[in-house]
N, C-alpha and C. Protein backbone atom coordinates (compact mmCIF):
# COMPACT_ATOMS: atom_id res chain seq x y z
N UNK A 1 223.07 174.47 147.64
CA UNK A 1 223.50 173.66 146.50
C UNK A 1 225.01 173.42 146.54
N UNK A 2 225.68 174.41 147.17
CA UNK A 2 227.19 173.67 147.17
C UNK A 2 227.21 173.32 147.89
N UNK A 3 226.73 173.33 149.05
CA UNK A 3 227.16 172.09 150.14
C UNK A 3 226.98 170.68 149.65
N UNK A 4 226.01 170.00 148.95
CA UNK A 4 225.68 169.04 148.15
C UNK A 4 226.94 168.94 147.63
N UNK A 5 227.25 169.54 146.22
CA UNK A 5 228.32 169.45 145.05
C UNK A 5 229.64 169.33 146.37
N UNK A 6 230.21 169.79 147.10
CA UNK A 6 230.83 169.45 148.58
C UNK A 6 230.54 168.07 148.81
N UNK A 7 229.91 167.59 149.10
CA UNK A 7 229.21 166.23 149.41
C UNK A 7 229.62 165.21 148.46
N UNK A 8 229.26 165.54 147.37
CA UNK A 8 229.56 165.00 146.05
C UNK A 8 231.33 164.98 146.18
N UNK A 9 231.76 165.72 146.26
CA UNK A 9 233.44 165.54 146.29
C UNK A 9 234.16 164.90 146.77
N UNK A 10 233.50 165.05 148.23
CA UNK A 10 234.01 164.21 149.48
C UNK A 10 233.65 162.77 149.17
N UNK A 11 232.42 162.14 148.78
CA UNK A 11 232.81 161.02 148.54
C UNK A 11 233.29 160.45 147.32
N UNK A 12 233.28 161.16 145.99
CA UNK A 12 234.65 161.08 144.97
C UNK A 12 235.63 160.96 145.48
N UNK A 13 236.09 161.73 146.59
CA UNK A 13 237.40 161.39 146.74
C UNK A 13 237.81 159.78 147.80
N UNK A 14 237.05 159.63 148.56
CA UNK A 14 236.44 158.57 149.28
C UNK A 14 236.34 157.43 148.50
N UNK A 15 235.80 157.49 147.32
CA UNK A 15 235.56 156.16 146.78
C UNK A 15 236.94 156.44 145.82
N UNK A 16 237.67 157.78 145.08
CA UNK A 16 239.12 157.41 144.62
C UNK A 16 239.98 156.88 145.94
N UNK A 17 239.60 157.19 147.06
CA UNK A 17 241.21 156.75 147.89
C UNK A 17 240.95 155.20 148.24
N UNK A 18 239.30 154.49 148.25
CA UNK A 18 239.14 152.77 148.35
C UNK A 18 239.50 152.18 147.33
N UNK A 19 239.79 152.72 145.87
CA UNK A 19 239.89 152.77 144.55
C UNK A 19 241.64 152.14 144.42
N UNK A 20 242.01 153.00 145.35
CA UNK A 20 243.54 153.18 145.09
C UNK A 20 244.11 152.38 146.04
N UNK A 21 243.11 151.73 147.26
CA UNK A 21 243.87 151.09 148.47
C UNK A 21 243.78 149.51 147.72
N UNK A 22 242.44 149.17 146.78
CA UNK A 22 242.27 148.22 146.32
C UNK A 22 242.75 147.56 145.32
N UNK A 23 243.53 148.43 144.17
CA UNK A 23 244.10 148.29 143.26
C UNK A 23 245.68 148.25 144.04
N UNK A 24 246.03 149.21 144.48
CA UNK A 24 247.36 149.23 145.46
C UNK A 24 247.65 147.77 146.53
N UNK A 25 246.35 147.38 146.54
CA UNK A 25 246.47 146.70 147.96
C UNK A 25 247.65 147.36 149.06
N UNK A 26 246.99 148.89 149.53
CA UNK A 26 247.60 149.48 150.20
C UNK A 26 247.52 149.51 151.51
N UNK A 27 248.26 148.92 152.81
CA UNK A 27 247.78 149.04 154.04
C UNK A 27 247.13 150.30 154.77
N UNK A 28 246.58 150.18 154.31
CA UNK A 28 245.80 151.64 155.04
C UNK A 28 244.24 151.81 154.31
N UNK A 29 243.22 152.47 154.93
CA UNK A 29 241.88 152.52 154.87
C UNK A 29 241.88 153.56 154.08
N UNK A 30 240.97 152.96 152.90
CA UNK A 30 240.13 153.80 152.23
C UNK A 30 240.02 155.46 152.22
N UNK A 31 238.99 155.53 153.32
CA UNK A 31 238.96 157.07 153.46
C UNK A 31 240.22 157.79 153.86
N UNK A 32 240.71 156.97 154.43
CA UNK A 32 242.49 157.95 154.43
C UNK A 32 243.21 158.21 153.34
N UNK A 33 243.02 156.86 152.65
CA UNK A 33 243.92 158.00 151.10
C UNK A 33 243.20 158.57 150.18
N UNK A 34 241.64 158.61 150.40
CA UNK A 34 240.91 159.68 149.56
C UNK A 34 241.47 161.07 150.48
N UNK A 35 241.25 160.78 151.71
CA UNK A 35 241.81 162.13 152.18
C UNK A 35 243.55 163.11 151.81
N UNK A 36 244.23 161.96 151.52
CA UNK A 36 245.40 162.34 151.28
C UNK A 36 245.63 162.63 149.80
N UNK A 37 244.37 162.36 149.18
CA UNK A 37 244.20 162.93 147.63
C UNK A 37 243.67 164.44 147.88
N UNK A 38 242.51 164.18 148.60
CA UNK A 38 242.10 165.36 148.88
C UNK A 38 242.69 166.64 149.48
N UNK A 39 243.93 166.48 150.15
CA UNK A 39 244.61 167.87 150.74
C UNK A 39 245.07 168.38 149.56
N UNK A 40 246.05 168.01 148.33
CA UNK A 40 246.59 168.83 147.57
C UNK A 40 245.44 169.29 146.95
N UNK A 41 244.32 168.34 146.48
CA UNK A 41 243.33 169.68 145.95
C UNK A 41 242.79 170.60 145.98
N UNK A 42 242.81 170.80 147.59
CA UNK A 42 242.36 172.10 148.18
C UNK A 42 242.90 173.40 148.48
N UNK A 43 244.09 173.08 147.59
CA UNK A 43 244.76 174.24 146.79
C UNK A 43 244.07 175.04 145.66
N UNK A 44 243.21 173.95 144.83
CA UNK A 44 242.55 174.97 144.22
C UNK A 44 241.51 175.54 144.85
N UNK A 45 241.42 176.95 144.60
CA UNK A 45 240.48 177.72 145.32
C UNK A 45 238.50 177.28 145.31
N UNK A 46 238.25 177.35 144.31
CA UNK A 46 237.21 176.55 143.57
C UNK A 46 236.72 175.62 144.40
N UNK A 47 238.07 174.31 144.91
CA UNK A 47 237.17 173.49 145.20
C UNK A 47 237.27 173.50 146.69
N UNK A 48 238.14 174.24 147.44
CA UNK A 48 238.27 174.61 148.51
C UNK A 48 237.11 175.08 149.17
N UNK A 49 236.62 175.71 148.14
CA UNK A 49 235.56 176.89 148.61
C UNK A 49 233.96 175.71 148.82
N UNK A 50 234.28 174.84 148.05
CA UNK A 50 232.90 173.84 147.84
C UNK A 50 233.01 172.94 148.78
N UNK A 51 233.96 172.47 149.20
CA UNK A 51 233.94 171.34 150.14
C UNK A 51 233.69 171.90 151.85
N UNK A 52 234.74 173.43 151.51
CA UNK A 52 234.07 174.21 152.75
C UNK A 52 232.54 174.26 153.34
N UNK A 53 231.90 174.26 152.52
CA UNK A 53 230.37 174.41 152.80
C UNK A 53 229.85 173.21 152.95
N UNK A 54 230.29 172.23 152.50
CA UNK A 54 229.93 170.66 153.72
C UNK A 54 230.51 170.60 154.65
N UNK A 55 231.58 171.26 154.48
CA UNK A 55 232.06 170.62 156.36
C UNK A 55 231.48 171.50 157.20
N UNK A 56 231.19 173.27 156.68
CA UNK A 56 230.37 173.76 157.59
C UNK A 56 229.40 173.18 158.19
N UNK A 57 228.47 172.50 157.15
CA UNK A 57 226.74 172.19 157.23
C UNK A 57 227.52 171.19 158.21
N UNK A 58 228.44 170.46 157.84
CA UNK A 58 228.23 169.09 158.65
C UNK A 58 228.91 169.35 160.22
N UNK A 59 229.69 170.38 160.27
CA UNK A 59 230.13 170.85 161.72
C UNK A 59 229.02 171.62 162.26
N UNK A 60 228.22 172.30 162.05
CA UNK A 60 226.99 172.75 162.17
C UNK A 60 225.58 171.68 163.18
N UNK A 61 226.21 170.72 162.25
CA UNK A 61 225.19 169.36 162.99
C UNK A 61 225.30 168.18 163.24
N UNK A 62 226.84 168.38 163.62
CA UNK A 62 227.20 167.61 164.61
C UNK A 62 226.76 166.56 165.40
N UNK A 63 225.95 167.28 165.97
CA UNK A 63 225.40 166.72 167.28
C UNK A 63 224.40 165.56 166.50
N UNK A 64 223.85 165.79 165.54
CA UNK A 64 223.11 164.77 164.51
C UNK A 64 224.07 163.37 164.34
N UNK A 65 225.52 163.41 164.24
CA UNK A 65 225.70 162.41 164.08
C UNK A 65 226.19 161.59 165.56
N UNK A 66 226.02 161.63 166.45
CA UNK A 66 226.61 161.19 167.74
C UNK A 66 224.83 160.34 167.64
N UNK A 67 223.87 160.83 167.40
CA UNK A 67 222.19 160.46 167.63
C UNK A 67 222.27 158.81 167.27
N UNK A 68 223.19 158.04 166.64
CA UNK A 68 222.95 156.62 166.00
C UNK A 68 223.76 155.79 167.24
N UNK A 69 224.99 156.48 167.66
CA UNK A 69 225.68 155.85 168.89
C UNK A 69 224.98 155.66 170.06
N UNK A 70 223.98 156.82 170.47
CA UNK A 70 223.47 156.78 171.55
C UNK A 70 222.33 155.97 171.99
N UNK A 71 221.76 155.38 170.61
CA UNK A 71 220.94 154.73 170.24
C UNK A 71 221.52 153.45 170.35
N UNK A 72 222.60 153.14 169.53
CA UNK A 72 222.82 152.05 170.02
C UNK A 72 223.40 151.60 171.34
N UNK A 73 224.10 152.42 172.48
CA UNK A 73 224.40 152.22 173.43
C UNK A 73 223.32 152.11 174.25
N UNK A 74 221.68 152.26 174.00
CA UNK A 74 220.58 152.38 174.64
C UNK A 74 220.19 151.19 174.31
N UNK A 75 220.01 150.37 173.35
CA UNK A 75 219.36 149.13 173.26
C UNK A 75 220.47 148.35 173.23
N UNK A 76 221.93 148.07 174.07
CA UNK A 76 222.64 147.16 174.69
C UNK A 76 222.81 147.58 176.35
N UNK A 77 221.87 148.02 176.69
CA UNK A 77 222.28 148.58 177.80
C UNK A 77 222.57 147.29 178.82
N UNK A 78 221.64 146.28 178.69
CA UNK A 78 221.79 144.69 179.73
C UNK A 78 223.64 144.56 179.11
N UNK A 79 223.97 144.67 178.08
CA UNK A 79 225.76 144.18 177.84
C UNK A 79 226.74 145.14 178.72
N UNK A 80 226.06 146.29 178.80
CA UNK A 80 226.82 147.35 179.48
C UNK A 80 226.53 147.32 180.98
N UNK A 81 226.00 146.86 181.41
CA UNK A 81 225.59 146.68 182.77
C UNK A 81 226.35 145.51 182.93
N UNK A 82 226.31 144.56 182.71
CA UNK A 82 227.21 143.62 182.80
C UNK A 82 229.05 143.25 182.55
N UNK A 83 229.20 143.79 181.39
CA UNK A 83 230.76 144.23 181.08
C UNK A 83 231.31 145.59 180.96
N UNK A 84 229.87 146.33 181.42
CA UNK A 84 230.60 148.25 181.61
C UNK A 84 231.95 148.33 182.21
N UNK A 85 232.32 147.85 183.53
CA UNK A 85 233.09 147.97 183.95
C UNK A 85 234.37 147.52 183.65
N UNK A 86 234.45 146.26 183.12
CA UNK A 86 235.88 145.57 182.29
C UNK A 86 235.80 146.15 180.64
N UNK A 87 234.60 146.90 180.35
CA UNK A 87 234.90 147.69 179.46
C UNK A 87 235.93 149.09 179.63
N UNK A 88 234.96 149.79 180.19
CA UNK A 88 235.79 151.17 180.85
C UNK A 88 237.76 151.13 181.67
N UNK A 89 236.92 149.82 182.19
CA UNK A 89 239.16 149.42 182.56
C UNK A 89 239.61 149.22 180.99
N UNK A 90 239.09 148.38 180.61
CA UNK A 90 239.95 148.14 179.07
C UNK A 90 240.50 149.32 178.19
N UNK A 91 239.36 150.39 178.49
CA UNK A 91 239.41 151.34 177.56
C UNK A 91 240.48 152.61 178.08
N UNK A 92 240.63 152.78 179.67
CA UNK A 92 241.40 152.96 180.35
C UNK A 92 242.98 152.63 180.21
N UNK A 93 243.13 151.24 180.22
CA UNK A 93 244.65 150.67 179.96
C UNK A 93 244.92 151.02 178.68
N UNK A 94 243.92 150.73 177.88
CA UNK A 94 244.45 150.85 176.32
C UNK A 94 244.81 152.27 175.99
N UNK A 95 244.60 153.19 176.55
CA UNK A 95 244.34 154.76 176.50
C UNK A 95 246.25 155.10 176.85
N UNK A 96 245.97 154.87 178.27
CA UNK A 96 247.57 155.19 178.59
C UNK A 96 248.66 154.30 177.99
N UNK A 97 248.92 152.85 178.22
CA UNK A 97 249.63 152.48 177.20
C UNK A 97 249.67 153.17 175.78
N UNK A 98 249.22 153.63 175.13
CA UNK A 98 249.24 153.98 173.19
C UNK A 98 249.90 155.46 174.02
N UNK A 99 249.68 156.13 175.34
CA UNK A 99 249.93 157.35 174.99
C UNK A 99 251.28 156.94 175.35
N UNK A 100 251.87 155.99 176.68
CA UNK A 100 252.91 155.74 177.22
C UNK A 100 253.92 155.22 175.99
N UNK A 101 253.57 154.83 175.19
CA UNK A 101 254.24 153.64 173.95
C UNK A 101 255.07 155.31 172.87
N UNK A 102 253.71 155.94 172.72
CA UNK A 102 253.94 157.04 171.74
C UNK A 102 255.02 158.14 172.56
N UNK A 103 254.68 158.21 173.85
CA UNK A 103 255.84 159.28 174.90
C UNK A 103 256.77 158.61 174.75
N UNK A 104 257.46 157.32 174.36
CA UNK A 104 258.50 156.34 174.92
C UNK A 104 258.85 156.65 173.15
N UNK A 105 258.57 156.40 172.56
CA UNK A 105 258.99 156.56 170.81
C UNK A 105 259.90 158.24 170.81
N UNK A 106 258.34 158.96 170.71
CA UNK A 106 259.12 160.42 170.43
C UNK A 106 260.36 160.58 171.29
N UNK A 107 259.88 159.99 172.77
CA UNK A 107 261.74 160.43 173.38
C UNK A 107 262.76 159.40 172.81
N UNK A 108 262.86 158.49 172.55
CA UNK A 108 263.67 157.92 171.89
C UNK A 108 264.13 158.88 170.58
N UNK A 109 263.30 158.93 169.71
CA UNK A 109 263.48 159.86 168.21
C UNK A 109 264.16 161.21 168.51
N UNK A 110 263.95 161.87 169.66
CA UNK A 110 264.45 163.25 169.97
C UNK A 110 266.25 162.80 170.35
N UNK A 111 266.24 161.73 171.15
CA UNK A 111 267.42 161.13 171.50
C UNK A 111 268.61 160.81 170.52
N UNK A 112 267.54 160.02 169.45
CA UNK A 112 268.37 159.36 168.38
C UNK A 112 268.93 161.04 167.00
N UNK A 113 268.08 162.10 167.13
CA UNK A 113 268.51 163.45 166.24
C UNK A 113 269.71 163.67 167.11
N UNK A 114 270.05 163.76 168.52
CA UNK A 114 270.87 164.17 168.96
C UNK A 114 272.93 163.63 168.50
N UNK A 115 272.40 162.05 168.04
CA UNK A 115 273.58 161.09 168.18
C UNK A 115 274.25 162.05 166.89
């Protein structure tokens, strides 16, 4: 039963942080600023303790949610046979660039504390 009432929280807070992006017209998604509502509350002990027991159940079964991806990567399989490969490069370049872009920032920022 608290994993539920857990459940229940998580998306209270989920539908307060789409609540607040919509009224805000805030650049940023939904579930991110329910989440960023959600860290200071988990100061209280109470509800710490309740939301704990969904993320258990839901780290627990895991593997349950990967089951809808695999599914769908199984009935496009003719798209993946065909653009697998300029997929996997794409996904490749895009990978190192964001990490190369983000290594090239922080050393800059470490550079610029020094001036």
């Amino acid at each position: 039963m608290q994993a539920l009432t857990g459940f229940t929280l998580l998306l209270i807070f989920q539908a307060l942080g789409e609540a607040l992006v919509r009224v805000f017209n805030l650049p940023l998604p939904g579930p991110v600023a329910g989440m960023v509502c959600l860290i200071p509350a988990l100061y209280w002990p109470r509800l710490r303790v309740t939301i704990q027991a969904a993320a258990d159940f839901l780290l627990n079964n895991l593997s349950l949610l990967f089951v809808p991806v695999g599914v769908g990567v199984m009935t496009h399989l003719d798209l993946l046979s065909e653009f697998g490969v300029r997929i996997g490069l794409i996904l490749i370049v895009s990978s190192v660039v964001g990490i190369a872009v983000t290594a090239w920032l922080l050393g800059h920022t470490k550079e610029d504390e020094h001036v």
